[in-house]
Protein backbone atom coordinates (compact mmCIF):
# COMPACT_ATOMS: atom_id res chain seq x y z
CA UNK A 1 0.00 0.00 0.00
CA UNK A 2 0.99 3.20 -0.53
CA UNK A 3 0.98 6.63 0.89
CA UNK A 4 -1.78 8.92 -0.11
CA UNK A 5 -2.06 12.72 -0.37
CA UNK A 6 -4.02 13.28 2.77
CA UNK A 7 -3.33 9.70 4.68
CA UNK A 8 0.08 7.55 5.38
CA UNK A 9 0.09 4.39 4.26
CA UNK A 10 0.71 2.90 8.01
CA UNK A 11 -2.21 4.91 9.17
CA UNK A 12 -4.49 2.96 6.77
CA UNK A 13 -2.57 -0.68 7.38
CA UNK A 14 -3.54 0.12 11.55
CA UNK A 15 -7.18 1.12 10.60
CA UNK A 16 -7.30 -1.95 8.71
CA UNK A 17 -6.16 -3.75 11.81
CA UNK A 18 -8.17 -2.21 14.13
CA UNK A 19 -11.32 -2.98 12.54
CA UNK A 20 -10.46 -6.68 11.64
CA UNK A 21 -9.43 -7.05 15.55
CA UNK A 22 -12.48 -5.66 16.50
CA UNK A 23 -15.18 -7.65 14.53
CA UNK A 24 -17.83 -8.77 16.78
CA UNK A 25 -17.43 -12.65 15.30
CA UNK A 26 -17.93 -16.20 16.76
CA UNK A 27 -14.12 -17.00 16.15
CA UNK A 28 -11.94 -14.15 17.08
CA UNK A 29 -9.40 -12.68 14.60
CA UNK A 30 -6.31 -12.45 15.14
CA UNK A 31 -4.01 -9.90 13.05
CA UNK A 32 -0.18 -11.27 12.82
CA UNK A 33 2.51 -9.86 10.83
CA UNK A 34 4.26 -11.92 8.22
CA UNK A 35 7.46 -11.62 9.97
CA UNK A 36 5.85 -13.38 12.82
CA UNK A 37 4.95 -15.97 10.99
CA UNK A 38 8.41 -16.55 9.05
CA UNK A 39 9.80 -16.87 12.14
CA UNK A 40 7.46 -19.98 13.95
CA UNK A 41 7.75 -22.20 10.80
């Protein structure tokens, strides 16, 4: 993703985090960065 004009990049990637963390769902989500996951396999 890129930056935009009026909005960073980041900013969007943590709203987009946010609201995934937050859904009201039977499982829970869980947000995990692929760094995270490189390293446990």
């Amino acid at each position: 993703m890129s930056d935009l004009p009026h909005l960073k990049a980041e900013a969007i990637i943590e709203h987009h985090h946010w609201v995934w963390t937050s859904l009201l769902a039977a499982k829970p989500v869980t947000v995990t960065r692929e760094e995270e996951l490189c390293r446990s396999s």
